[in-house]
PDB file of N, CA and C in Angstrom:
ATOM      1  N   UNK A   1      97.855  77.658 126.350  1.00  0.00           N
ATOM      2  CA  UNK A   1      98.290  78.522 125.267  1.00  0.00           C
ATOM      3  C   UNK A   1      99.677  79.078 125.569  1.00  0.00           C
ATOM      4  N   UNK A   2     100.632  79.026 124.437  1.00  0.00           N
ATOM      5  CA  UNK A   2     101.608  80.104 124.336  1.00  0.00           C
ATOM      6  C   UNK A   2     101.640  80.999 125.006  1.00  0.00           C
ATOM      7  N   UNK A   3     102.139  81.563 125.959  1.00  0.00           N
ATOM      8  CA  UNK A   3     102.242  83.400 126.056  1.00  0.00           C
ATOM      9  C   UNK A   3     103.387  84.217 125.192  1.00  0.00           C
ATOM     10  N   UNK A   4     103.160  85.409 124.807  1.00  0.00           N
ATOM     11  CA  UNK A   4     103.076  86.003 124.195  1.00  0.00           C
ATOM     12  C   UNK A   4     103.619  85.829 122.583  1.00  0.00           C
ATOM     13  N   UNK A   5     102.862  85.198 122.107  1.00  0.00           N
ATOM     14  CA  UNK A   5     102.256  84.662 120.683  1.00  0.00           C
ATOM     15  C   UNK A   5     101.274  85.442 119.967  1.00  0.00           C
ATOM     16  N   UNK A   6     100.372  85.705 120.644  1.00  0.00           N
ATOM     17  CA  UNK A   6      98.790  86.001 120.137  1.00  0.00           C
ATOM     18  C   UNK A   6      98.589  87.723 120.413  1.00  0.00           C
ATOM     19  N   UNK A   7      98.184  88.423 119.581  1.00  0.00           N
ATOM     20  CA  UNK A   7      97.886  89.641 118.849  1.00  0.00           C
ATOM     21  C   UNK A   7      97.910  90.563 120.639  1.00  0.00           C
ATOM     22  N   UNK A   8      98.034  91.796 121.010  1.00  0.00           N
ATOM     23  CA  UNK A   8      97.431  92.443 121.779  1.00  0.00           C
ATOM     24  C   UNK A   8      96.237  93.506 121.602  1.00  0.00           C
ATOM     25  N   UNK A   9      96.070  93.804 120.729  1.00  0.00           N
ATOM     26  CA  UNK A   9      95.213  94.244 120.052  1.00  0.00           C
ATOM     27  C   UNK A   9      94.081  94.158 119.366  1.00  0.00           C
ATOM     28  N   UNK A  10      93.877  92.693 119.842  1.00  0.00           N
ATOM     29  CA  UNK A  10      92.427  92.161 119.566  1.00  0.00           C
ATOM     30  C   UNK A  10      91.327  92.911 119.929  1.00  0.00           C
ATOM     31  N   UNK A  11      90.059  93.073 119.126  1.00  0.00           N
ATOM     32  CA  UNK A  11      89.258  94.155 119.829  1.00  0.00           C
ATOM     33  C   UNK A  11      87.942  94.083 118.771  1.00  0.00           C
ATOM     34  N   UNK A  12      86.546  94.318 119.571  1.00  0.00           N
ATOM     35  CA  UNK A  12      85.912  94.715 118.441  1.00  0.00           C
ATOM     36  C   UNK A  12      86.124  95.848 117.529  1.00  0.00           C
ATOM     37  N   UNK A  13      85.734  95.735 115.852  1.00  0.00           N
ATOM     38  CA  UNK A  13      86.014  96.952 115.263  1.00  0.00           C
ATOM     39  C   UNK A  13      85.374  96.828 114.498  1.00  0.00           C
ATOM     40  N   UNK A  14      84.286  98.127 114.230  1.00  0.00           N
ATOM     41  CA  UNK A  14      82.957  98.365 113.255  1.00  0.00           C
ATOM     42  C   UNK A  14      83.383  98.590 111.717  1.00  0.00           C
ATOM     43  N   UNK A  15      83.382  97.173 110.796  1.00  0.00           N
ATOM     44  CA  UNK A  15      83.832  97.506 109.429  1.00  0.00           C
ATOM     45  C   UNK A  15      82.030  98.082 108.720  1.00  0.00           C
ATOM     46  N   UNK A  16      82.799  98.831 107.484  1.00  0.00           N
ATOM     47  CA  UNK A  16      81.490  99.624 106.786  1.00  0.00           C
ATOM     48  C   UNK A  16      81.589  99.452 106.113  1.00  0.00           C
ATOM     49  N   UNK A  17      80.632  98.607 104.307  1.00  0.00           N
ATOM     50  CA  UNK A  17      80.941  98.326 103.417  1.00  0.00           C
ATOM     51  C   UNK A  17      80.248  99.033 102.714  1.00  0.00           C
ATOM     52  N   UNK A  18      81.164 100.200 102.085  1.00  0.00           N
ATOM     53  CA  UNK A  18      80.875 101.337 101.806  1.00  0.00           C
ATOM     54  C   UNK A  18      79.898 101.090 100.307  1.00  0.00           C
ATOM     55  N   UNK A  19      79.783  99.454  99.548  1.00  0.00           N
ATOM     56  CA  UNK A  19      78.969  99.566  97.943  1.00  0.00           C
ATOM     57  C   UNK A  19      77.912  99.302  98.572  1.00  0.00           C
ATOM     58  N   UNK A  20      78.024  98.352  99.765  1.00  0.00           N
ATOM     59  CA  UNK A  20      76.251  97.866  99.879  1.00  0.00           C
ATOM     60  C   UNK A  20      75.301  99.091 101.410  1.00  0.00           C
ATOM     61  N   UNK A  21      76.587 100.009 102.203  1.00  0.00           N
ATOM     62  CA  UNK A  21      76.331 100.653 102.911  1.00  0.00           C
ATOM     63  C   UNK A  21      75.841  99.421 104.103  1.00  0.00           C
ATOM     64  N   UNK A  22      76.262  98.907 104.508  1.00  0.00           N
ATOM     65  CA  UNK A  22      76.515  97.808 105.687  1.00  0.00           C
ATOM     66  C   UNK A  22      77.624  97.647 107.142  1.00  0.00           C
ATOM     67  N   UNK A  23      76.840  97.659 108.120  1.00  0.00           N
ATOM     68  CA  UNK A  23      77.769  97.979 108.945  1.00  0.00           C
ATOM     69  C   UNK A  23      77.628  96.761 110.006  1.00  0.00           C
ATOM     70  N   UNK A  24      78.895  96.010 110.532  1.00  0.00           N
ATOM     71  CA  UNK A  24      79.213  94.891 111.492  1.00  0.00           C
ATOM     72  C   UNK A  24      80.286  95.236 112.167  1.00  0.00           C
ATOM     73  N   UNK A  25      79.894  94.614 113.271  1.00  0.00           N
ATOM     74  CA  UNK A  25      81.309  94.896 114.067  1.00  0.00           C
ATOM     75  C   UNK A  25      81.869  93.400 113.876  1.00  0.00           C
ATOM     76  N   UNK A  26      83.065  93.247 114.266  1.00  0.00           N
ATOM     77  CA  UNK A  26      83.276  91.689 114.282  1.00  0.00           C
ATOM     78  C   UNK A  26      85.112  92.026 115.249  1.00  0.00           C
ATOM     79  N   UNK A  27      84.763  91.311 115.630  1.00  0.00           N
ATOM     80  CA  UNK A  27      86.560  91.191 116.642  1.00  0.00           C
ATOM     81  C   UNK A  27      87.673  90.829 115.431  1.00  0.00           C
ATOM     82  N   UNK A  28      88.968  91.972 115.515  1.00  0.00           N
ATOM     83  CA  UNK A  28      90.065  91.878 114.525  1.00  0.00           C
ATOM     84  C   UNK A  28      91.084  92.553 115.148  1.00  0.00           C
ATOM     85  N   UNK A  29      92.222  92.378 114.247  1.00  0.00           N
ATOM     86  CA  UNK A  29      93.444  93.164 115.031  1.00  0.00           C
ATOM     87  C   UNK A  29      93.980  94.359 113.606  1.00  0.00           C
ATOM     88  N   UNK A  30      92.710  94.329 112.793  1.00  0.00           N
ATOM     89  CA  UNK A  30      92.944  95.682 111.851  1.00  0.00           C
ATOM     90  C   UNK A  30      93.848  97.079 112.225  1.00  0.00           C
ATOM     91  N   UNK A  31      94.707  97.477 111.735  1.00  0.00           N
ATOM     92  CA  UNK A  31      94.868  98.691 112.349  1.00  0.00           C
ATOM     93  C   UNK A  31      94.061  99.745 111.972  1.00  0.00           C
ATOM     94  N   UNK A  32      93.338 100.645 112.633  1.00  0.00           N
ATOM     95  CA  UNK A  32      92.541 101.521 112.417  1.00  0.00           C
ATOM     96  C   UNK A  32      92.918 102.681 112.805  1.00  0.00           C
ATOM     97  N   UNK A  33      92.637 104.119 112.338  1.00  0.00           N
ATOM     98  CA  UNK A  33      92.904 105.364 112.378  1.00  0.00           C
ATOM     99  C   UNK A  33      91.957 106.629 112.952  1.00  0.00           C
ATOM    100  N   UNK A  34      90.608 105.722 112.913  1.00  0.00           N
ATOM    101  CA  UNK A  34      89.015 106.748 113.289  1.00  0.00           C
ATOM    102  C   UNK A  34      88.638 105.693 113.992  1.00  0.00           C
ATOM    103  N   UNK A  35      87.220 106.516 114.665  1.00  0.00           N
ATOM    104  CA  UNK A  35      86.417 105.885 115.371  1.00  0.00           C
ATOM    105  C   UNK A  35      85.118 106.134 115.583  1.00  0.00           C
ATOM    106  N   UNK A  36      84.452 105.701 114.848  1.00  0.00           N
ATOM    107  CA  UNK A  36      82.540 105.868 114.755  1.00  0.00           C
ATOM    108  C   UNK A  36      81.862 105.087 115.684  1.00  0.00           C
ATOM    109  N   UNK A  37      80.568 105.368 115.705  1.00  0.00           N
ATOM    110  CA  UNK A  37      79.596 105.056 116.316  1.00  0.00           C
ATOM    111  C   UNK A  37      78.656 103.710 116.229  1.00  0.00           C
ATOM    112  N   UNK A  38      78.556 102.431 116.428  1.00  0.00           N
ATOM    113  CA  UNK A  38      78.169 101.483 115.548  1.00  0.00           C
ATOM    114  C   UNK A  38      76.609 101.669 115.366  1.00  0.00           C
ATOM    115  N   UNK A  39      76.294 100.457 114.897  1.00  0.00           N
ATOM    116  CA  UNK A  39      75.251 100.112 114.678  1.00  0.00           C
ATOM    117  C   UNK A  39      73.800 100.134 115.863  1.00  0.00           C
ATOM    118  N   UNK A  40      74.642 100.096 117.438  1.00  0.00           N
ATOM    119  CA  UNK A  40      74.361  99.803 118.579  1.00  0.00           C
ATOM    120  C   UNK A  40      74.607 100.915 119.515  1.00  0.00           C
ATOM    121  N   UNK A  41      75.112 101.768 119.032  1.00  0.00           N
ATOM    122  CA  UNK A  41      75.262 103.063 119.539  1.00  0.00           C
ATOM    123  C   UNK A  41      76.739 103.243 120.230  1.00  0.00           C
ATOM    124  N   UNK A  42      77.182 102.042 120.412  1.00  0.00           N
ATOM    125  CA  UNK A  42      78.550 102.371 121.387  1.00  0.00           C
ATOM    126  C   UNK A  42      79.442 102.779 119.841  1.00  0.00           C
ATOM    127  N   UNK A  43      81.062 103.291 120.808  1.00  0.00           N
ATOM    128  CA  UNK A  43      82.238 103.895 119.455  1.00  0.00           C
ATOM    129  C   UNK A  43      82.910 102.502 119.934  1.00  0.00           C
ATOM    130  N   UNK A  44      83.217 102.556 118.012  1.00  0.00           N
ATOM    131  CA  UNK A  44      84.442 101.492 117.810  1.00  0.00           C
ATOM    132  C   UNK A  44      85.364 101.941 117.436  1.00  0.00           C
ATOM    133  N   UNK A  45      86.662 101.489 116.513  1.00  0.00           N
ATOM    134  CA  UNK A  45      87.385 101.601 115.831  1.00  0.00           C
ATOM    135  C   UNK A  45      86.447 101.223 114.869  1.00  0.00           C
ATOM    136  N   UNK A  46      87.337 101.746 113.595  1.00  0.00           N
ATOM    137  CA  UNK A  46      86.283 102.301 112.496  1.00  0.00           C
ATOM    138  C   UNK A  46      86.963 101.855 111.310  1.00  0.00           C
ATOM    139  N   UNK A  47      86.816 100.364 110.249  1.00  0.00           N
ATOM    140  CA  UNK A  47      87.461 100.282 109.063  1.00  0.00           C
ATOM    141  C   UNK A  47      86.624 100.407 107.785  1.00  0.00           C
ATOM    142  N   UNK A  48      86.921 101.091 106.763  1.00  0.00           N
ATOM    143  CA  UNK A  48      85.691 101.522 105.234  1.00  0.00           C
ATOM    144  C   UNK A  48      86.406 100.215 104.602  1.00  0.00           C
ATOM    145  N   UNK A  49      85.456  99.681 104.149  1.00  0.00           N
ATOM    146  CA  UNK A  49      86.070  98.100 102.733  1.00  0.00           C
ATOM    147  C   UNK A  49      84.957  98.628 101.909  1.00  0.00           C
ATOM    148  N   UNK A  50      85.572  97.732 100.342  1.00  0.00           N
ATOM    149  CA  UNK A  50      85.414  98.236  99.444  1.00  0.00           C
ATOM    150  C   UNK A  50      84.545  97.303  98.891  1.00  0.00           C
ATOM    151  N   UNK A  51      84.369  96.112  99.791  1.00  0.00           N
ATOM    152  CA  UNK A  51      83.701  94.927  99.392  1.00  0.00           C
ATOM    153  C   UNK A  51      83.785  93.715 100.384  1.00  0.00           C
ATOM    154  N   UNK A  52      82.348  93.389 100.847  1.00  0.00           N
ATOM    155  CA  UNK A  52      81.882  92.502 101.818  1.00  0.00           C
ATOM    156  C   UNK A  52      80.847  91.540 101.893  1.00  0.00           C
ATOM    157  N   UNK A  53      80.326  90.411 102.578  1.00  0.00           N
ATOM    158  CA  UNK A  53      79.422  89.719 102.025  1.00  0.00           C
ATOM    159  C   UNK A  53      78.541  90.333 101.930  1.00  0.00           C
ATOM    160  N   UNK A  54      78.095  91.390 101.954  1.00  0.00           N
ATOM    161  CA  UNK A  54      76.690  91.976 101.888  1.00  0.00           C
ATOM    162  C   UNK A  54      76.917  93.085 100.274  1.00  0.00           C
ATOM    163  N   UNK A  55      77.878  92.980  99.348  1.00  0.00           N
ATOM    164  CA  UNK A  55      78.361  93.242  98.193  1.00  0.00           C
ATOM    165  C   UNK A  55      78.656  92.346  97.691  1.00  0.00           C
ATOM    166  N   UNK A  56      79.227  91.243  97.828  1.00  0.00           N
ATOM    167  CA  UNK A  56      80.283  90.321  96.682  1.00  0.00           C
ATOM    168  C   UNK A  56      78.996  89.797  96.312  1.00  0.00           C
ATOM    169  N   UNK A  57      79.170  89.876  94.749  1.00  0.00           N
ATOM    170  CA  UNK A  57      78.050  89.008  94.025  1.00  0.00           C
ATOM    171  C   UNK A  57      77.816  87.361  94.049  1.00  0.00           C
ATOM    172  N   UNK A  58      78.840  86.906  95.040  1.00  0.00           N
ATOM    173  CA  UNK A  58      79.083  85.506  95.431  1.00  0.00           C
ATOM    174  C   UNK A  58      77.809  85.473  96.582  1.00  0.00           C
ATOM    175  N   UNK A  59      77.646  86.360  97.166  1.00  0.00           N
ATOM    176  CA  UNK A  59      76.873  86.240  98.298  1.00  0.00           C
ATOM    177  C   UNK A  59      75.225  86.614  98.014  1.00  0.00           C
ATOM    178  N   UNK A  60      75.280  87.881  96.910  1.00  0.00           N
ATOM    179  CA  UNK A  60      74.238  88.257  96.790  1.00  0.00           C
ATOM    180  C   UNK A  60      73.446  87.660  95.963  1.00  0.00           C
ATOM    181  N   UNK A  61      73.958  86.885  95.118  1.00  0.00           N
ATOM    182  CA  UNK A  61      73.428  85.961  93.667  1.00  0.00           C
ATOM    183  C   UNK A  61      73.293  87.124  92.574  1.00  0.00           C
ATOM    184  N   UNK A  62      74.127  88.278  92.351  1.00  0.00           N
ATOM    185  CA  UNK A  62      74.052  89.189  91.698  1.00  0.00           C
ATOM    186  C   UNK A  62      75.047  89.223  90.638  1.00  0.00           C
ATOM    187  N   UNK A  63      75.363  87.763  89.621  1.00  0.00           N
ATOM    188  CA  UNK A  63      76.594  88.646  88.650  1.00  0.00           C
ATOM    189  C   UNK A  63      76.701  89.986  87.886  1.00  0.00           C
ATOM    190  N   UNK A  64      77.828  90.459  87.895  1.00  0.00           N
ATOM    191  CA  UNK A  64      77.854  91.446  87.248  1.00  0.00           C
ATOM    192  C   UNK A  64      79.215  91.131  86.988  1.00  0.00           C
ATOM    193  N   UNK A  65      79.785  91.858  85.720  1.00  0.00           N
ATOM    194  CA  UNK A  65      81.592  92.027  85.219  1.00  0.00           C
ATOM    195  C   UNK A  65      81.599  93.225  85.945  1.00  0.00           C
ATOM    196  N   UNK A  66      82.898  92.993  86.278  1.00  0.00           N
ATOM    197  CA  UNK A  66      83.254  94.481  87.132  1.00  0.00           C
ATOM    198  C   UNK A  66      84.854  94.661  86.093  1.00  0.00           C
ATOM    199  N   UNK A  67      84.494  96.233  85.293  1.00  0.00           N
ATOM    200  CA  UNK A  67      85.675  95.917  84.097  1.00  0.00           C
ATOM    201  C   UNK A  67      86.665  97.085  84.770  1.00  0.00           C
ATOM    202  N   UNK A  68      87.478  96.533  85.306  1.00  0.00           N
ATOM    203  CA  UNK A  68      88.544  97.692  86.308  1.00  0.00           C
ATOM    204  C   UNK A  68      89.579  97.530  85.222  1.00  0.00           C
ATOM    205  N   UNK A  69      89.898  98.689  85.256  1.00  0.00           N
ATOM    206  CA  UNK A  69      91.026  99.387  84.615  1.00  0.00           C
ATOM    207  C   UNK A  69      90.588  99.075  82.847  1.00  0.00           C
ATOM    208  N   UNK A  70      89.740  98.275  82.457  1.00  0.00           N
ATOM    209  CA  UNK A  70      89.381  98.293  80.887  1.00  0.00           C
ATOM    210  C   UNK A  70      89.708  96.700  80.608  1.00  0.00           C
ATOM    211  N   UNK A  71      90.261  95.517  81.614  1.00  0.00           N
ATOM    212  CA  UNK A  71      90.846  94.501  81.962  1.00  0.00           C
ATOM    213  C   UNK A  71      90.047  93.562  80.856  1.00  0.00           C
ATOM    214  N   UNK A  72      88.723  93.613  81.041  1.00  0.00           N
ATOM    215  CA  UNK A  72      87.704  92.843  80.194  1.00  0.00           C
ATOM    216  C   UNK A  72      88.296  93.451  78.815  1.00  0.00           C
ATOM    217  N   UNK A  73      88.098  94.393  78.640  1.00  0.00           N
ATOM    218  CA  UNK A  73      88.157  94.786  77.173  1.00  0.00           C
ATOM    219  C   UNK A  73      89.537  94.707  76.269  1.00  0.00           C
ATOM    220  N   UNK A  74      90.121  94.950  77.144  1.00  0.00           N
ATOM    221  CA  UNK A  74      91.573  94.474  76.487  1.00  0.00           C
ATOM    222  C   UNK A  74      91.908  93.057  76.269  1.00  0.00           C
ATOM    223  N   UNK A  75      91.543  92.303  77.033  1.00  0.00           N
ATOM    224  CA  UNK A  75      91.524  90.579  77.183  1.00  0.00           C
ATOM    225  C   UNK A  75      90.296  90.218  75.602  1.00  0.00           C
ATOM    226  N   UNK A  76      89.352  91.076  75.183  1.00  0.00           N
ATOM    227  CA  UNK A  76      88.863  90.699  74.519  1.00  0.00           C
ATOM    228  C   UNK A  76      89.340  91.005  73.246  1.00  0.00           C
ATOM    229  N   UNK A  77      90.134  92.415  73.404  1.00  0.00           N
ATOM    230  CA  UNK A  77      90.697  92.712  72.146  1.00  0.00           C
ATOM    231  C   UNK A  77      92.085  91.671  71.583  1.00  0.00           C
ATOM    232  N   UNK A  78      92.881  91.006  72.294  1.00  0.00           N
ATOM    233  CA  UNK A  78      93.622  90.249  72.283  1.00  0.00           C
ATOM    234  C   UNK A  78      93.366  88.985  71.631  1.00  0.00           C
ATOM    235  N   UNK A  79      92.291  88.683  72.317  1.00  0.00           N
ATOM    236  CA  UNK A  79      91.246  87.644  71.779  1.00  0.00           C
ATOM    237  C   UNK A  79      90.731  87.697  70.586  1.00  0.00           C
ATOM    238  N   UNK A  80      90.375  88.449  69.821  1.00  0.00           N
ATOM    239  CA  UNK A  80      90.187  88.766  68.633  1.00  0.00           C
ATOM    240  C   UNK A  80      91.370  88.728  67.603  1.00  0.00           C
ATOM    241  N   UNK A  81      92.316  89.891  68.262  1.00  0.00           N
ATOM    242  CA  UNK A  81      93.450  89.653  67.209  1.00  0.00           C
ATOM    243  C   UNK A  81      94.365  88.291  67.280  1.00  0.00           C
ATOM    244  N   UNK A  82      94.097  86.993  68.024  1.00  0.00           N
ATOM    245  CA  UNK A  82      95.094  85.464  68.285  1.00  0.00           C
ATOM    246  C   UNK A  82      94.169  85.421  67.132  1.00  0.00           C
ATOM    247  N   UNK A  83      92.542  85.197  67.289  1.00  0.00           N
ATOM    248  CA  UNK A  83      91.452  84.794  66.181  1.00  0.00           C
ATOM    249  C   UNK A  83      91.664  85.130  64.874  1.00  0.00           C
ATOM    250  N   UNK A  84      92.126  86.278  64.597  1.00  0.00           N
ATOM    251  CA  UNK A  84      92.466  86.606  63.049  1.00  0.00           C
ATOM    252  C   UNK A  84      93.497  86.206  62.803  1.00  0.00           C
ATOM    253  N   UNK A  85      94.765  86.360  63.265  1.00  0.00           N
ATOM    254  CA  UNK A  85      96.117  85.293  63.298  1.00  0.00           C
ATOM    255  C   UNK A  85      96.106  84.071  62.903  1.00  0.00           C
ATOM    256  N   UNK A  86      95.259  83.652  63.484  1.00  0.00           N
ATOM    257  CA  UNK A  86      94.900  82.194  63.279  1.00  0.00           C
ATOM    258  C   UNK A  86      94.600  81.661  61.931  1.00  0.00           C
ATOM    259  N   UNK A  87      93.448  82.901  61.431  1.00  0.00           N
ATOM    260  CA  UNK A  87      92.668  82.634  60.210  1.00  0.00           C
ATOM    261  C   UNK A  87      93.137  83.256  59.619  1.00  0.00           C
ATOM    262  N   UNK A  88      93.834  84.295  59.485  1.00  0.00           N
ATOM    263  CA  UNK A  88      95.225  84.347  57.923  1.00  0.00           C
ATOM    264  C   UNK A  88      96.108  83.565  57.901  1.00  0.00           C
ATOM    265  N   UNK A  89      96.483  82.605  59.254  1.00  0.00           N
ATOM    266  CA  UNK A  89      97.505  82.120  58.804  1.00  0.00           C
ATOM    267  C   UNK A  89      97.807  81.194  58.090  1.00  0.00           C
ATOM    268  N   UNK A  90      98.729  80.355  56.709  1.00  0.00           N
ATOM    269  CA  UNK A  90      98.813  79.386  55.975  1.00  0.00           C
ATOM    270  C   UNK A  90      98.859  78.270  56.581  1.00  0.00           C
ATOM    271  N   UNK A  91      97.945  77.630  55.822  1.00  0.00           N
ATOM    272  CA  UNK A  91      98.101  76.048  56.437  1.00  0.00           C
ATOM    273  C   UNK A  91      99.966  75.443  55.967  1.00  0.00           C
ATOM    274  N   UNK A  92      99.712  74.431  57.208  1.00  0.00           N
ATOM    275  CA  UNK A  92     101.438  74.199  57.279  1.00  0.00           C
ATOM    276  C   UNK A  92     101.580  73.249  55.869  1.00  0.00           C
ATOM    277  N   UNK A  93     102.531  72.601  56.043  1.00  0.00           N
ATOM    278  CA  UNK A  93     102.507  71.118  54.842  1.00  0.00           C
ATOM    279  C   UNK A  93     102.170  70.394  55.603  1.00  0.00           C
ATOM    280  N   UNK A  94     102.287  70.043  56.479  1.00  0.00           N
ATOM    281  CA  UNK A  94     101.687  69.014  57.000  1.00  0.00           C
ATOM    282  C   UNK A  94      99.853  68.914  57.023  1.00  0.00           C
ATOM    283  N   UNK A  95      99.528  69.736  57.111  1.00  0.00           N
ATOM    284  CA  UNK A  95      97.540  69.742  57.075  1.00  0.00           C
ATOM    285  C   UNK A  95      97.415  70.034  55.608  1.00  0.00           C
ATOM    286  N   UNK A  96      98.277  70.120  54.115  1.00  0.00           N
ATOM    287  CA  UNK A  96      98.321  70.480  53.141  1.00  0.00           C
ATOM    288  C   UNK A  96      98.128  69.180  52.840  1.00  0.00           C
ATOM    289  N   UNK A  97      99.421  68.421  52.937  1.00  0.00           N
ATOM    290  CA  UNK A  97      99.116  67.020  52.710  1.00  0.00           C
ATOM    291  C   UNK A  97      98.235  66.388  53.036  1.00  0.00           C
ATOM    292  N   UNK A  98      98.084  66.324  54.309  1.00  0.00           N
ATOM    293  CA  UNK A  98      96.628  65.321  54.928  1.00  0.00           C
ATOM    294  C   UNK A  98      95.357  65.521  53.882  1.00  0.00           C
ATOM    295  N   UNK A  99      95.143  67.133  53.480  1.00  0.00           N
ATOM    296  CA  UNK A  99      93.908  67.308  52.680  1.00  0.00           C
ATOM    297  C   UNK A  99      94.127  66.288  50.960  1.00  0.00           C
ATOM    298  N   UNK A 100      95.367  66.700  50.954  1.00  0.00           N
ATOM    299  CA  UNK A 100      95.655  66.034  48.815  1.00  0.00           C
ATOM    300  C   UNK A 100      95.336  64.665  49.687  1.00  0.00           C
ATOM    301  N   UNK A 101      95.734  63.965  50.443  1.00  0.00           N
ATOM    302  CA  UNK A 101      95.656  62.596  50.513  1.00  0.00           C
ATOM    303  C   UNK A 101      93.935  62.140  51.146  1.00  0.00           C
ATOM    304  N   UNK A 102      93.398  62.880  51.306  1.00  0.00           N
ATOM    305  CA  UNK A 102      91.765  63.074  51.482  1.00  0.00           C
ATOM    306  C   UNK A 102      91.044  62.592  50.506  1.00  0.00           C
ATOM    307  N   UNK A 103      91.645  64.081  49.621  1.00  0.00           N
ATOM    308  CA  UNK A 103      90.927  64.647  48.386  1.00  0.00           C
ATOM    309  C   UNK A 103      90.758  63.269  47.203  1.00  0.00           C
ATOM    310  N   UNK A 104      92.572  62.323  47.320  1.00  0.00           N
ATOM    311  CA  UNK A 104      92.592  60.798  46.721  1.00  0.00           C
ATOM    312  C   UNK A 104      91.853  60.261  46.725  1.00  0.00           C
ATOM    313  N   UNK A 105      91.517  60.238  47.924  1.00  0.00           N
ATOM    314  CA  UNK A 105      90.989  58.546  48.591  1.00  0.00           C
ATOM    315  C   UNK A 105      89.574  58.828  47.700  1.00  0.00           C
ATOM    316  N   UNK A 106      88.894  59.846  47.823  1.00  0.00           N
ATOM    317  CA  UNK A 106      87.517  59.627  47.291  1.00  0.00           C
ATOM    318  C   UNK A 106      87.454  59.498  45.847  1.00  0.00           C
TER     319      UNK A 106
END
């Protein structure tokens, strides 16, 4: 191996996933600020996430929409108003014609 390449700060550090209340230690070079108690009784460095496999609905088989900031709802309102756009809008001449030359043939 390289010398000095690779992190110095490698270390175990007890992440807590604060939706599903889950706690692992796992070796990282996170920077951390506290230091709790793990799972095992010894102190780690201490990181809170907001989402982990023991939360992501990828892991849990749990969908749910998660509508942050209103994201869903605005995307739908948008969606609606292209849809009415659409359907007031005049047919061109070109799909005008195609129909009279339809309407002939029969």
């Amino acid at each position: 191996m390289k010398k000095g390449i690779h992190p110095q700060n490698y270390r175990p550090v007890l992440f807590h996933d604060i939706t599903a209340d889950a706690m692992f230690v796992v070796y990282s070079t996170v920077h951390t600020t506290e230091r709790r108690v793990g799972p095992d009784g010894k102190e780690y460095d201490y990181k809170p996430l907001e989402i982990s496999s023991a939360s992501h609905p990828f892991f849990t088989g749990e969908q749910t929409i998660v509508d942050t900031a209103g994201r869903v709802g605005r995307f739908l309102k948008k969606l609606e108003a292209a849809r009415k756009a659409r359907e007031s809008k005049p047919k061109s001449a070109h799909n005008a014609r195609q129909a009279n030359q339809s309407e002939k043939k029969e």
